[in-house]
Protein backbone atom coordinates (compact mmCIF):
# COMPACT_ATOMS: atom_id res chain seq x y z
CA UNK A 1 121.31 17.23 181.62
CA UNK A 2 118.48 19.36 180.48
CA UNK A 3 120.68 21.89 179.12
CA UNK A 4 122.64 19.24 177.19
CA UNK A 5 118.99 18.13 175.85
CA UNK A 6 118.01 21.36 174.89
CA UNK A 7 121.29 21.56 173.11
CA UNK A 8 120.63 18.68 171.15
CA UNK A 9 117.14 20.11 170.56
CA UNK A 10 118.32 23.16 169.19
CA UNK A 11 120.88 21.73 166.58
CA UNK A 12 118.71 19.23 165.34
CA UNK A 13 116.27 21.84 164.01
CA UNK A 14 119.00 24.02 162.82
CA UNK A 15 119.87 21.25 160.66
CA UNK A 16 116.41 20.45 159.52
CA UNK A 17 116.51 24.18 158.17
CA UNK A 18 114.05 25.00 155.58
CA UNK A 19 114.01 21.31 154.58
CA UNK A 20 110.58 19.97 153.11
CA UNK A 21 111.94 16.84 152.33
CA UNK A 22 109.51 15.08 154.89
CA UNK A 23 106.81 16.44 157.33
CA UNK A 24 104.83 14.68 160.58
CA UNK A 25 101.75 14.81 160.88
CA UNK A 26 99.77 14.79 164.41
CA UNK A 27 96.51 13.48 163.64
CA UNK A 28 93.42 14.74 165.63
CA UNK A 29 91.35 12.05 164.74
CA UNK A 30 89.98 9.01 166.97
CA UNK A 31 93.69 7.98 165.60
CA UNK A 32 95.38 10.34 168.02
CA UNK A 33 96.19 8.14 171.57
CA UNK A 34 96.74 11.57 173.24
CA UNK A 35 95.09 14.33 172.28
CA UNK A 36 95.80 16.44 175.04
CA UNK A 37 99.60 16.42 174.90
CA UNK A 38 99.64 16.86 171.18
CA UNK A 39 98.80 20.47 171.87
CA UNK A 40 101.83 20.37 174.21
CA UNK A 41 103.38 19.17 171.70
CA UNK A 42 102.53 21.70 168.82
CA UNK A 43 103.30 24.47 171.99
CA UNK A 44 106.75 22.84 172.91
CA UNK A 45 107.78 22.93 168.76
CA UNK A 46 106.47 26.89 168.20
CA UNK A 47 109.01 27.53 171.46
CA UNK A 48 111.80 26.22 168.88
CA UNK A 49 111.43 28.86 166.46
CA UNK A 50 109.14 26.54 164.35
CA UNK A 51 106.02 26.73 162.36
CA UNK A 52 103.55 24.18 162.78
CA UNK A 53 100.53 24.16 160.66
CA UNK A 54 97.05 24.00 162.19
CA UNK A 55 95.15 22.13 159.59
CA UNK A 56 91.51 22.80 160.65
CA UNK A 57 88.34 20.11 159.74
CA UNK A 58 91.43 17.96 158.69
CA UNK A 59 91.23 14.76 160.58
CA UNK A 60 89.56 16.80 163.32
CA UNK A 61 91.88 19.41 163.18
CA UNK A 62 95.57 17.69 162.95
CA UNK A 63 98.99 19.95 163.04
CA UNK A 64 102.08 19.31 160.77
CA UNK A 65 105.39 20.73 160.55
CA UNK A 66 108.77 19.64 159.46
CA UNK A 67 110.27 16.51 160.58
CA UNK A 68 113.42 15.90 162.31
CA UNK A 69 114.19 13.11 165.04
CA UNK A 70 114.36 15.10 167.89
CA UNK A 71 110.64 16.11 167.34
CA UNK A 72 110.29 12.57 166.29
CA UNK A 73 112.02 11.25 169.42
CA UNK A 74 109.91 13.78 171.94
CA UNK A 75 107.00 12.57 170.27
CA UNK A 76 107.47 9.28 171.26
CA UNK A 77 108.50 10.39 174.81
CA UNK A 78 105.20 12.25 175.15
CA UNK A 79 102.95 8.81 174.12
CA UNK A 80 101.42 11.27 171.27
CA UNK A 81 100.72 9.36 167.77
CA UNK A 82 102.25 10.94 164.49
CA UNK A 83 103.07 10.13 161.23
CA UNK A 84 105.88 10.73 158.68
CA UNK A 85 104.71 11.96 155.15
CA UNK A 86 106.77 12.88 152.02
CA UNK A 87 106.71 16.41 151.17
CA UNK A 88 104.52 15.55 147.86
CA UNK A 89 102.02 14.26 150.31
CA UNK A 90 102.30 17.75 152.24
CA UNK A 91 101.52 19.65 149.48
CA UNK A 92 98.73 17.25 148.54
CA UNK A 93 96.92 17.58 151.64
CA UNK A 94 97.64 21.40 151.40
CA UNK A 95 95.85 21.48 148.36
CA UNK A 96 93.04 19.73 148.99
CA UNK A 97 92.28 21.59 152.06
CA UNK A 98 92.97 24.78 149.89
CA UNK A 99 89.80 23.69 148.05
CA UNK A 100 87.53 25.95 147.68
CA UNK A 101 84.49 23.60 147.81
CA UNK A 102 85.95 21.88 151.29
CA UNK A 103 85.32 22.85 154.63
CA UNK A 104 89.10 22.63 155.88
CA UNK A 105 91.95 25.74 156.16
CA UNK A 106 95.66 25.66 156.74
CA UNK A 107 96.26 28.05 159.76
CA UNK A 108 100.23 28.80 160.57
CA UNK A 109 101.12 29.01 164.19
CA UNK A 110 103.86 30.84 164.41
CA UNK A 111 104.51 32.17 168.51
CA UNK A 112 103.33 30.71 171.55
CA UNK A 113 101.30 32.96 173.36
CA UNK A 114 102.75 33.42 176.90
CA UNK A 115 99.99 32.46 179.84
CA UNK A 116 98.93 33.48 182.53
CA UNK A 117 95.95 31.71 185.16
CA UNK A 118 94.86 33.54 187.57
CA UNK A 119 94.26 31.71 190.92
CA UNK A 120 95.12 32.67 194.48
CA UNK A 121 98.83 31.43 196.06
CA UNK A 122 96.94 29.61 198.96
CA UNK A 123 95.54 26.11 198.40
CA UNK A 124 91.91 26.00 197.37
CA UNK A 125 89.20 23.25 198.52
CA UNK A 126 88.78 22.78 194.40
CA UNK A 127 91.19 22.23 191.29
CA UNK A 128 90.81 24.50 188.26
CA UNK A 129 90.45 22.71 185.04
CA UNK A 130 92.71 24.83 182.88
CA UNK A 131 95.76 24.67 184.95
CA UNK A 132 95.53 20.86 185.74
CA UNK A 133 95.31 20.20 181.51
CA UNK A 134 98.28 22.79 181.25
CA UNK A 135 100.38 20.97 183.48
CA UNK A 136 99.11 17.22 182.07
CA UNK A 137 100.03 19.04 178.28
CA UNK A 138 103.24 20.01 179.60
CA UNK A 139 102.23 23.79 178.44
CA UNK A 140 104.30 26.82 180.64
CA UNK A 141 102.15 29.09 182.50
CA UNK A 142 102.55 31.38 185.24
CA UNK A 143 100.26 32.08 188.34
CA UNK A 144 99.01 36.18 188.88
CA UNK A 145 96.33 37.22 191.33
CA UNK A 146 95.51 40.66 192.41
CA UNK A 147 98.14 42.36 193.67
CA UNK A 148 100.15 41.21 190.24
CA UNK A 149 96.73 42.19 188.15
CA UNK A 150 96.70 45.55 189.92
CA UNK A 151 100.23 46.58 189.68
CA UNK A 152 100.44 45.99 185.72
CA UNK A 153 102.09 42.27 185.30
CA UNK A 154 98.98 41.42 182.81
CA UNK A 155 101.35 43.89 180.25
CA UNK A 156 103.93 40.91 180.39
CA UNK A 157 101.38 37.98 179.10
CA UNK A 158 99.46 37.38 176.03
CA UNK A 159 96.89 35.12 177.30
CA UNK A 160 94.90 35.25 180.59
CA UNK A 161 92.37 32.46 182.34
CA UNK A 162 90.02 32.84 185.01
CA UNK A 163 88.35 30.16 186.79
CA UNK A 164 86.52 29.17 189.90
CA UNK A 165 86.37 32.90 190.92
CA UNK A 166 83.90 35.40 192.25
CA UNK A 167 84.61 38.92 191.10
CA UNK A 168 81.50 40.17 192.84
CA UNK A 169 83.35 39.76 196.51
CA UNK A 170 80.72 37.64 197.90
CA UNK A 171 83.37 35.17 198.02
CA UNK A 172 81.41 32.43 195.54
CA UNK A 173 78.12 32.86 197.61
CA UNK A 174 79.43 29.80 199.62
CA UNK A 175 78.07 31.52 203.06
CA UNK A 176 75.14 29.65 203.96
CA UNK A 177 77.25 25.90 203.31
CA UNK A 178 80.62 26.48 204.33
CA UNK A 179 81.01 29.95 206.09
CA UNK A 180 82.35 27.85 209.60
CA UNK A 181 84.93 25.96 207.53
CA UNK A 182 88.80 26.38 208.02
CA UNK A 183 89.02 27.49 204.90
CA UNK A 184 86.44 29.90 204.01
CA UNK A 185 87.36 31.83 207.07
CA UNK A 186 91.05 32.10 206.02
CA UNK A 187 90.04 32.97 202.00
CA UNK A 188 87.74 35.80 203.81
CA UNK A 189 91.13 36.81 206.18
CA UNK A 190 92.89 36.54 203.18
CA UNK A 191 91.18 38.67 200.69
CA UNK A 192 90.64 41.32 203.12
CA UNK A 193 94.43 41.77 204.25
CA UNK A 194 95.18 42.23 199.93
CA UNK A 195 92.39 44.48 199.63
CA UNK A 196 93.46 47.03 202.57
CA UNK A 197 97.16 46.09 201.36
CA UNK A 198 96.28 47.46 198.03
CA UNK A 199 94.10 50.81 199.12
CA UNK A 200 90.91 49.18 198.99
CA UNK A 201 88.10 49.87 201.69
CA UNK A 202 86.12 46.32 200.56
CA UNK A 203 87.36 43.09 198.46
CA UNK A 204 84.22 44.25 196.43
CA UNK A 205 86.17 47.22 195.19
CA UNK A 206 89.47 45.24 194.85
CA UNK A 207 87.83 42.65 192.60
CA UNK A 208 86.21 45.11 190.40
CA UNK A 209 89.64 46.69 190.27
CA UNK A 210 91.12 43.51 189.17
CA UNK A 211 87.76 42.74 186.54
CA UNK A 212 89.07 46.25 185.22
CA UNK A 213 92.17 45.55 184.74
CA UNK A 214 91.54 42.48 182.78
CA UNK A 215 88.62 44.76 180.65
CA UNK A 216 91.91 46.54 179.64
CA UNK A 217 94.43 43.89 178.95
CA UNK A 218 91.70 42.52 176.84
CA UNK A 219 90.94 46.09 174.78
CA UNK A 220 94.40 46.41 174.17
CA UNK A 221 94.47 43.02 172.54
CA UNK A 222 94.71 40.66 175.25
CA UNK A 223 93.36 36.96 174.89
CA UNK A 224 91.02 36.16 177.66
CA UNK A 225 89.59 32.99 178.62
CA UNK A 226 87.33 32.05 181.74
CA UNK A 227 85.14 28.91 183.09
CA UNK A 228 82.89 28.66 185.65
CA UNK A 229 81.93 31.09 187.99
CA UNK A 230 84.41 33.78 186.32
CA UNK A 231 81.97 34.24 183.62
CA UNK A 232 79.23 35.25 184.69
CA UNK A 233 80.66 36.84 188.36
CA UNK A 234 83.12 38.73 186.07
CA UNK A 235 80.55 40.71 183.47
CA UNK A 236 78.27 41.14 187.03
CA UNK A 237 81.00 43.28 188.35
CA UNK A 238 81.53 45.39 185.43
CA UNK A 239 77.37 45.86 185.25
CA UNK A 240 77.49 46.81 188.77
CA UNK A 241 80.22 49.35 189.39
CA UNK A 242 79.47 51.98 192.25
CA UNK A 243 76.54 49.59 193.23
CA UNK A 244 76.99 47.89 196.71
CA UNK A 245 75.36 43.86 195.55
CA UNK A 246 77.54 42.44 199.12
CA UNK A 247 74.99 41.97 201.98
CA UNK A 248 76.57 42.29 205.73
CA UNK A 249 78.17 39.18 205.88
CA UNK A 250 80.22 39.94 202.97
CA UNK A 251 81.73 43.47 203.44
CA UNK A 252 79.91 44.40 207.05
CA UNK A 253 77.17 46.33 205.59
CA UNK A 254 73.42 46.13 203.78
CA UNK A 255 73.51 45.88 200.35
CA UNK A 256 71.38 47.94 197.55
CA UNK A 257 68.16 46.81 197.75
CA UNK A 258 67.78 48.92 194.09
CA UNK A 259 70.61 46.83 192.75
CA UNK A 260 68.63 45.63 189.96
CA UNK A 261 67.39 48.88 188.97
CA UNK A 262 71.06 50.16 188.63
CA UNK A 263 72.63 47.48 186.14
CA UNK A 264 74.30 48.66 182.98
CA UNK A 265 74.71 46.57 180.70
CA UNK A 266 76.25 48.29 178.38
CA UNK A 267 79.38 47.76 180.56
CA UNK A 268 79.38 43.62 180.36
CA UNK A 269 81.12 41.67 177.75
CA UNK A 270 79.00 38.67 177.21
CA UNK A 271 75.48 39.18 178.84
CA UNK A 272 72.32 41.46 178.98
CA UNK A 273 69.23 41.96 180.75
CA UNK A 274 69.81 39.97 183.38
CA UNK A 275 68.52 40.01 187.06
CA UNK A 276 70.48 39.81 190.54
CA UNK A 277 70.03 37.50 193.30
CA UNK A 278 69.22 39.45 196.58
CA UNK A 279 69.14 36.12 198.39
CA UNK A 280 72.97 36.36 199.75
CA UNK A 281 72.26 32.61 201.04
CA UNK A 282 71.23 31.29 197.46
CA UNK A 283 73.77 29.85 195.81
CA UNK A 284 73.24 31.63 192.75
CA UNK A 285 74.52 35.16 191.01
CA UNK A 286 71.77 35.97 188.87
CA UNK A 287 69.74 34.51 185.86
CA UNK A 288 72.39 34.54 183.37
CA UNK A 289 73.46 30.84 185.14
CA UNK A 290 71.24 28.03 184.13
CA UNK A 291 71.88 25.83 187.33
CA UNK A 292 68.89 26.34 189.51
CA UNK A 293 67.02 25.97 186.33
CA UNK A 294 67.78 23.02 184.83
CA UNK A 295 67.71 21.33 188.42
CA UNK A 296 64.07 22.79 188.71
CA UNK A 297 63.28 21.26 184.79
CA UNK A 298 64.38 17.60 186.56
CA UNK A 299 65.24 16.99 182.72
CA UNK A 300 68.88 16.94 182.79
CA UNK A 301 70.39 13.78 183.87
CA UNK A 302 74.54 12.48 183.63
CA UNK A 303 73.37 10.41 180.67
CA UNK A 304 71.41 12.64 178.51
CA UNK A 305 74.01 15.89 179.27
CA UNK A 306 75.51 16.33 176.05
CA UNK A 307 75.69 20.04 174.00
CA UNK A 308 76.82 20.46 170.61
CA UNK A 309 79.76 22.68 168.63
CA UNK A 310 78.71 24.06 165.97
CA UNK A 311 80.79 23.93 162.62
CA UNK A 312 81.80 27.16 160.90
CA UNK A 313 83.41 27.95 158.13
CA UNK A 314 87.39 27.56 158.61
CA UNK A 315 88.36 29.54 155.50
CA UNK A 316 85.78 32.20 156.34
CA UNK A 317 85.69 31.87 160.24
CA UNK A 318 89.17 30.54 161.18
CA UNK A 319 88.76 32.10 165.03
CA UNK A 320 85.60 30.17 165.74
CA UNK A 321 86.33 27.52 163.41
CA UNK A 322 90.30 27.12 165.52
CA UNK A 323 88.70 27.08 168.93
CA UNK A 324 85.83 24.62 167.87
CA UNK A 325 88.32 21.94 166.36
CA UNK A 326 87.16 18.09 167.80
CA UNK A 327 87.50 14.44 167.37
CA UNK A 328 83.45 15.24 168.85
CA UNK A 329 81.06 17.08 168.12
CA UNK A 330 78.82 15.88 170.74
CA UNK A 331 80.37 16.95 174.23
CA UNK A 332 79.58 15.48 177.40
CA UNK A 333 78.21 18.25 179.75
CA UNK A 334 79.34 18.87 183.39
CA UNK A 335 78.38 20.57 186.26
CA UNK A 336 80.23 23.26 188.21
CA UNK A 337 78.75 26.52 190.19
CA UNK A 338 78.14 28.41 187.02
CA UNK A 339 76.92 25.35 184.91
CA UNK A 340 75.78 27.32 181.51
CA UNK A 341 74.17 30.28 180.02
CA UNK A 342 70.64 31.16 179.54
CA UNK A 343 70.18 31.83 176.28
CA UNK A 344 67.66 34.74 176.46
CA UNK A 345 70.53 36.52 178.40
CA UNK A 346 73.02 36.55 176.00
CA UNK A 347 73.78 39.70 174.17
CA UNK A 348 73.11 39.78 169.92
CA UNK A 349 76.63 40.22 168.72
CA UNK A 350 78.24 37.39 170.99
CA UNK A 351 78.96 33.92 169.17
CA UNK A 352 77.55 30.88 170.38
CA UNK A 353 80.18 27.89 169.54
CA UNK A 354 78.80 25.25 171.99
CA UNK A 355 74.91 25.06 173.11
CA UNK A 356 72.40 22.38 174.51
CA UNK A 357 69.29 23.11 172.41
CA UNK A 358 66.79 21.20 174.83
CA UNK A 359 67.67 23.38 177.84
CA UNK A 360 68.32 26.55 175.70
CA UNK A 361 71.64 26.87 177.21
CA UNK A 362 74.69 27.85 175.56
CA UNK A 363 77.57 26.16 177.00
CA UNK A 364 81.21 27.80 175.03
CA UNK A 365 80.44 31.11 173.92
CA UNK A 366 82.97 33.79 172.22
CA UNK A 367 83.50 37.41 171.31
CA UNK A 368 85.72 40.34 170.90
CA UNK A 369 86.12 43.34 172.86
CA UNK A 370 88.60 45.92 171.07
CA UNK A 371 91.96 44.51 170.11
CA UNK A 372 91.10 41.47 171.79
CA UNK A 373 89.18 38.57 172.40
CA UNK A 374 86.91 36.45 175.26
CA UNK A 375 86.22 33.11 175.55
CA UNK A 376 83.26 31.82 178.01
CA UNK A 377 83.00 28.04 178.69
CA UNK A 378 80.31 26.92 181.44
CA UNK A 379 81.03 24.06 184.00
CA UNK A 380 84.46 23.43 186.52
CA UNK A 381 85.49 19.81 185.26
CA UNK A 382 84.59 18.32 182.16
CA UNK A 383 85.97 14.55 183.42
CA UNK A 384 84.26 15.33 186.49
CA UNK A 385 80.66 15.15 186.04
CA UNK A 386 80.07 17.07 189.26
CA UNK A 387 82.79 17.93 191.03
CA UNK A 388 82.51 19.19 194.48
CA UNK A 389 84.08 20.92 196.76
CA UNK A 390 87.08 19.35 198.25
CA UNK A 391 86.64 16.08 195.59
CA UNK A 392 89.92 15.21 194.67
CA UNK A 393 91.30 16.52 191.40
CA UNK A 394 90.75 14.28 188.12
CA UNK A 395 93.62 12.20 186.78
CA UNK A 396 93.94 13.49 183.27
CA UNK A 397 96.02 10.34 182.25
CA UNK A 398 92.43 8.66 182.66
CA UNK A 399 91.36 11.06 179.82
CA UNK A 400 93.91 11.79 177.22
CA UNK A 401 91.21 12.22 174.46
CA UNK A 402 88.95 14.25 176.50
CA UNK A 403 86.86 16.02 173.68
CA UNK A 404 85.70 18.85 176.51
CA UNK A 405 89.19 19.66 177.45
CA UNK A 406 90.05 19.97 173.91
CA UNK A 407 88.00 22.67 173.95
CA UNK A 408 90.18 24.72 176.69
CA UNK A 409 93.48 23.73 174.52
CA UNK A 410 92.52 24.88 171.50
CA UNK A 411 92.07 28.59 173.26
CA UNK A 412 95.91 28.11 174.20
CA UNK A 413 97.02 27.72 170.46
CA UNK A 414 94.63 30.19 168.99
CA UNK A 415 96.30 33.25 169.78
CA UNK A 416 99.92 31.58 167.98
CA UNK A 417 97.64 31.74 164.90
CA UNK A 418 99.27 34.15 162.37
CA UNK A 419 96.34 37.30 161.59
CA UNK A 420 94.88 36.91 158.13
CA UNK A 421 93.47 40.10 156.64
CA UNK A 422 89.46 40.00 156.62
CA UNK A 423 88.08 38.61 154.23
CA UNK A 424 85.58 41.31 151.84
């Protein structure tokens, strides 16, 4: 049956050719009933050979392409709001957004970016954001870890998350709370068989074996995007290469008490100047993470917890401009283990997109690193105000205008974004 559908699919738009005769229109707007699977959507029509059009600071960031009833008709299935315009109202809206006095742009999608999330096999006591909005959005991905990373398999995808990971192997600093649990015992098993499995003398090693591997898929033009603890835990391992930061009951022996004499961070992606925690029961990395200190500033409550995007120039900025795109520009904040950054720890040439001014925390920051590009957003759940360990996982169907998991979708249809020559 679903090859007969696919069938129908594919003749339908074979028909529609190169016919402008009529275009929809997904709006993006506080129109939209479903924001979240109209980027499903927009991924689902790029996998049928056709160009949508990413029309950015246009009715808070809407996508058109050209209509025929089977888009129509899956539309409709999906619950995701559209409308039917003439072509002469296509090329009127093209125009005005072509204006050079108007903040809007036109951005062709052309390929969907194949994706990868990177999350062990075994069942965690947490969900992970990006792959529960994937699967609501009815976007493909496919699940790596480290023996994959290690081996090569990153070559094969165009697109990489990380989430609720520690790439410093002291296993998310979750000793001191959980370390008699079920399954904290197994993850520690667990991660030690792969690391010996894979030539590794400590998961330390393996995970900064992995955090390299991922340094080079990115170089070589790799899109990389990570919440959570992977932000922070990830540049840590980089800075700390050859430099033992896993007390005994991490990896059976002391660590370097001169760790924070020995960081380079020339090494990190995102973050500078920073100091470790030596407290391996502190449920903290290091200062870049702002949750300690905005729980010792009693300031921060569920209903003042907002941070801001900022708004860039789409016609002169189309990568910032693309992953900021929002019904919102207000966004509710959340919690998770790495909550946000610190502000006087980021480095000069990274791009703040998303900050809370009060705290001086950046929430959603953004940079490149050769060929490629990062994406750091802070917190685990944004429906979840603060999710905890073994809390079930949110309902998304509760949320399908979520203006913070917007955020995570519009890093999914960035890299489909056809490359514009810089602007001089």
């Amino acid at each position: 049956m679903l090859k007969v559908r696919f069938i129908f699919i594919l003749l339908a738009v074979l028909v529609a050719g190169n016919s402008f005769a009529s275009q929809v229109i997904v709006p993006m707007d506080k129109d939209q009933k479903n924001h979240l699977k109209a980027y499903g959507i927009a991924y689902w029509i790029l996998k049928h050979d056709v160009e949508v059009y990413w029309l950015l600071n246009y009715r808070g960031g809407s996508f058109m392409f050209n209509n025929n009833k089977a888009f129509t008709d899956e539309l409709t299935i999906r619950g995701v709001s559209y409308e039917i315009i003439a072509d002469a109202k296509s090329t009127a809206i093209l125009n005005e957004i072509a204006n050079p006095e108007v903040n809007m742009d036109a951005v062709k999608l052309e390929k969907p970016p194949k994706v990868a999330v990177y999350s062990p096999k075994t069942k965690q006591p947490w969900d992970d954001a990006v792959t529960m909005v994937l699967t609501y959005a009815e976007i493909p991905y496919e699940v790596v870890y480290d023996e994959e990373i290690i081996n090569d398999k990153l070559l094969e995808y165009d697109w990489l998350h990380l989430h609720h990971e520690d790439f410093t192997g002291q296993y998310g600093r979750f000793y001191a709370g959980y370390k008699n649990t079920a399954w904290y015992i197994q993850d520690v098993k667990n991660n030690e068989a792969m690391a010996a499995k894979l030539g590794f003398k400590k998961v330390s090693e393996m995970k900064l074996g992995v955090a390299k591997k991922i340094r080079d898929f990115t170089m070589g033009g790799g899109f990389l995007f990570a919440m959570c603890s992977a932000t922070d835990s990830y540049d840590i391992a980089l800075a700390m290469e050859g430099v033992d930061v896993c007390e005994s009951m991490y990896d059976h022996d002391a660590a370097d008490q001169n760790m924070n004499k020995k960081i380079d961070y020339t090494k990190t992606f995102a973050f500078d100047n920073f100091t470790l925690s030596t407290n391996p029961y502190e449920y903290e990395f290091s200062t870049i993470d702002t949750y300690n200190s905005r729980r010792q500033k009693q300031g921060v409550t569920k209903e003042n917890d907002f941070f801001t995007l900022f708004e860039f120039s789409a016609k002169w900025d189309p990568i910032p401009s693309m992953l900021c795109q929002s019904h919102e520009q207000m966004i509710k904040g959340f919690w998770g283990q790495t909550v946000a950054f610190e502000k006087t720890y980021i480095k000069k040439n990274v791009l703040v997109m998303g900050e809370n001014k009060a705290a001086n925390e950046a929430r959603y920051i953004h940079g490149e690193y050769g060929k490629g590009t990062w994406t750091f957003y802070g917190g685990h759940d944004p429906e979840d105000y603060e999710h905890r360990v073994e809390d079930p996982p949110t309902d998304l169907s509760l949320h399908p205008n979520s203006a913070g998991y917007r955020l995570i979708l519009n890093n999914i249809l960035f890299p489909a974004a056809k490359k514009k020559k810089q602007k001089t």
